[in-house]
N, C-alpha and C. Protein backbone atom coordinates (compact mmCIF):
# COMPACT_ATOMS: atom_id res chain seq x y z
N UNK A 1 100.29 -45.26 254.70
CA UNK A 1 99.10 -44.68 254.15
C UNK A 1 98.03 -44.49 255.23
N UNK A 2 97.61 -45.43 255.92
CA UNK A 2 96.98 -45.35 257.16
C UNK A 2 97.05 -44.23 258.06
N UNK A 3 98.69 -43.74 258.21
CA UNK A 3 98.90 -42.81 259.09
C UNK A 3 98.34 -41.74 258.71
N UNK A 4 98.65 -41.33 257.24
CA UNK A 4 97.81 -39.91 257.00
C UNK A 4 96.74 -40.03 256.82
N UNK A 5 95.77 -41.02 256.58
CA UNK A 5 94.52 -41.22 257.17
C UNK A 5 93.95 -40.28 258.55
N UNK A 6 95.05 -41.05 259.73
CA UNK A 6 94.53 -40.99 261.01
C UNK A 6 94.82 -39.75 261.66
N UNK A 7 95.96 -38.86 260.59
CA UNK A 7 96.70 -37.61 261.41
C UNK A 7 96.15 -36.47 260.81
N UNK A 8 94.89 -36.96 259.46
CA UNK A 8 93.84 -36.01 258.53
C UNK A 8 93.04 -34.91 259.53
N UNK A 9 92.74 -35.31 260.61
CA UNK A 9 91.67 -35.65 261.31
C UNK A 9 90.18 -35.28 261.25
N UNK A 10 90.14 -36.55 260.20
CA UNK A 10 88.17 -36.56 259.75
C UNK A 10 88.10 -35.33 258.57
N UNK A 11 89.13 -35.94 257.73
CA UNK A 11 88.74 -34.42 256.40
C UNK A 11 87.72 -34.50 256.17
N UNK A 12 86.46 -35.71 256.08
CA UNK A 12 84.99 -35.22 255.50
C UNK A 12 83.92 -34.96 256.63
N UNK A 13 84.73 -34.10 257.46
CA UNK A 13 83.67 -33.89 258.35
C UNK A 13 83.40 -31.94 257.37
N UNK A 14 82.24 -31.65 258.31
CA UNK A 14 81.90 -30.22 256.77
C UNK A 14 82.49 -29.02 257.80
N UNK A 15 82.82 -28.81 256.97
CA UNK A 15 83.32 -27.03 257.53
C UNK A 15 81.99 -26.02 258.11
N UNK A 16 82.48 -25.81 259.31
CA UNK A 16 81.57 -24.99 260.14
C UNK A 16 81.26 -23.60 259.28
N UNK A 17 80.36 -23.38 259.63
CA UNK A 17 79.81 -21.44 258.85
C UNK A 17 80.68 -20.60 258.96
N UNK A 18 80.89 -20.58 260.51
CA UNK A 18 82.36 -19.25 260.96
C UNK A 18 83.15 -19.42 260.32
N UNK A 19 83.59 -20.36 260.04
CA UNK A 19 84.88 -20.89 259.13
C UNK A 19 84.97 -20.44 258.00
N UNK A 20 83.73 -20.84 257.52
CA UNK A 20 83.49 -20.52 255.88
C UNK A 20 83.64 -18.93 256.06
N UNK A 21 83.21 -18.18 256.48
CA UNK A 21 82.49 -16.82 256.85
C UNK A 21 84.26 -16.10 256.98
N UNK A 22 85.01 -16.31 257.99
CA UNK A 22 86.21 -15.75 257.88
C UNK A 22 86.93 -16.47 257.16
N UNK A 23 86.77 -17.33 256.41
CA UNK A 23 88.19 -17.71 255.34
C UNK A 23 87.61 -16.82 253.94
N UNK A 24 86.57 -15.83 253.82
CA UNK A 24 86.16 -15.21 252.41
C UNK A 24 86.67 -14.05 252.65
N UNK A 25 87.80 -13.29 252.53
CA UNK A 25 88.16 -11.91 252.67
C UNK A 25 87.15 -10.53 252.13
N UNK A 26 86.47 -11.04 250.87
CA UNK A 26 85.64 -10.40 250.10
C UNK A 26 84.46 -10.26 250.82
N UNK A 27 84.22 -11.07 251.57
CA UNK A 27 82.91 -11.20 252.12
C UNK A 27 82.74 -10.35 253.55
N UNK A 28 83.77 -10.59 254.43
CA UNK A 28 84.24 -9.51 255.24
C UNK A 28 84.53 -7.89 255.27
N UNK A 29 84.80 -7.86 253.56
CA UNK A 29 85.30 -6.56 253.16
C UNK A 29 83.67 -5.89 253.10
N UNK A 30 83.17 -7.06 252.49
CA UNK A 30 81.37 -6.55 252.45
C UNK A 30 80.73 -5.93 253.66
N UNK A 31 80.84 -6.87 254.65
CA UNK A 31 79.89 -7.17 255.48
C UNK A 31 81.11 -5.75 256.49
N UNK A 32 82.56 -5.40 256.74
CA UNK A 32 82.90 -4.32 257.14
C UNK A 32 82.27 -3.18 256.77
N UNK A 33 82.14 -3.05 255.23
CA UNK A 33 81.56 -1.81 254.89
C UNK A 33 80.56 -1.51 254.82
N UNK A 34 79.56 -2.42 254.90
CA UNK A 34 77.76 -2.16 254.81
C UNK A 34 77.48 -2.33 256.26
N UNK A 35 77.94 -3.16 257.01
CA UNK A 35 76.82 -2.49 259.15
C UNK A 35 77.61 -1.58 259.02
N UNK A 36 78.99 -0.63 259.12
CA UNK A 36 78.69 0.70 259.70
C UNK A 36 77.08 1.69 258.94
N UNK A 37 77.68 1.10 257.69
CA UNK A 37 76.86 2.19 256.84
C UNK A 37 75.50 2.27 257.23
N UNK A 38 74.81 0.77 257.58
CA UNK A 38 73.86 0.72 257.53
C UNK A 38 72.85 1.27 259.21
N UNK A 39 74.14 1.07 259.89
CA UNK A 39 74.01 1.61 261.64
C UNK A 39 73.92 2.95 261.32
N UNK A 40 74.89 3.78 260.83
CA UNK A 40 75.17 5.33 260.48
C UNK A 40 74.06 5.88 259.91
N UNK A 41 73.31 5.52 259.37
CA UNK A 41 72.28 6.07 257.95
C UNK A 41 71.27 5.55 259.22
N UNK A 42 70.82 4.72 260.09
CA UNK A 42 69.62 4.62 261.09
C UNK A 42 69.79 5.37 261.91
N UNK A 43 71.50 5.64 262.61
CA UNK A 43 71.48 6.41 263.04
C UNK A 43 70.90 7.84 263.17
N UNK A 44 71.36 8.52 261.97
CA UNK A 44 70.99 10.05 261.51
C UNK A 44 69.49 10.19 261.34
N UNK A 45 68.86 9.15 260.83
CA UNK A 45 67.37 9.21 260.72
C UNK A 45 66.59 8.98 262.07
N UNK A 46 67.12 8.73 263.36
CA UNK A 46 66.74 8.47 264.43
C UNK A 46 66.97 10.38 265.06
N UNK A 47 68.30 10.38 264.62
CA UNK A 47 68.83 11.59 265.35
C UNK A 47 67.30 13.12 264.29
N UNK A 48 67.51 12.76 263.05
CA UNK A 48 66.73 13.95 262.23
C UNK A 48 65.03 13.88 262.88
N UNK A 49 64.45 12.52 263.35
CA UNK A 49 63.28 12.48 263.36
C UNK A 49 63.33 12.98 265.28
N UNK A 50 64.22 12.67 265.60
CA UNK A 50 64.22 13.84 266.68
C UNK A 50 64.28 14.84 267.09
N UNK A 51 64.53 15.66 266.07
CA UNK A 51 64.42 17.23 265.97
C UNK A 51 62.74 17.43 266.15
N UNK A 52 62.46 18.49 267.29
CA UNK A 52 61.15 18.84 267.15
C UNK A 52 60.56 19.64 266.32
N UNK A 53 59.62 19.93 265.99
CA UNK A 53 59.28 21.00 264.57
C UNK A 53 59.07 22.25 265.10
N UNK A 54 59.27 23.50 264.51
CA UNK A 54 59.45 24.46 265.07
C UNK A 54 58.36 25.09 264.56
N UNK A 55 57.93 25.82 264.55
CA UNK A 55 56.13 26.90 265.18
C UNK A 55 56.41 28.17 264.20
């Protein structure tokens, strides 16, 4: 019994964030599909407010 104690190693220590963060598939699927979107859409509004106005 001891042994699987000692070969656990430290099950109540807490699970790191990254960890948590890539073991949620759902959460990845999120966070894949909203920064492009959200880069893309600043993008175009960077690119539109650079158009100069025309006379």
């Amino acid at each position: 019994m001891e042994e699987t104690q000692a070969n656990s190693g430290g099950a109540d220590e807490p699970i790191p964030f990254m960890q948590q963060l890539m073991d949620n598939p759902f959460l990845l699927l999120f966070i894949g599909v909203t920064m492009p979107t959200v880069f893309y859409i600043l993008w175009g509004i960077m690119e539109i407010t650079a158009i100069p106005i025309a006379n």
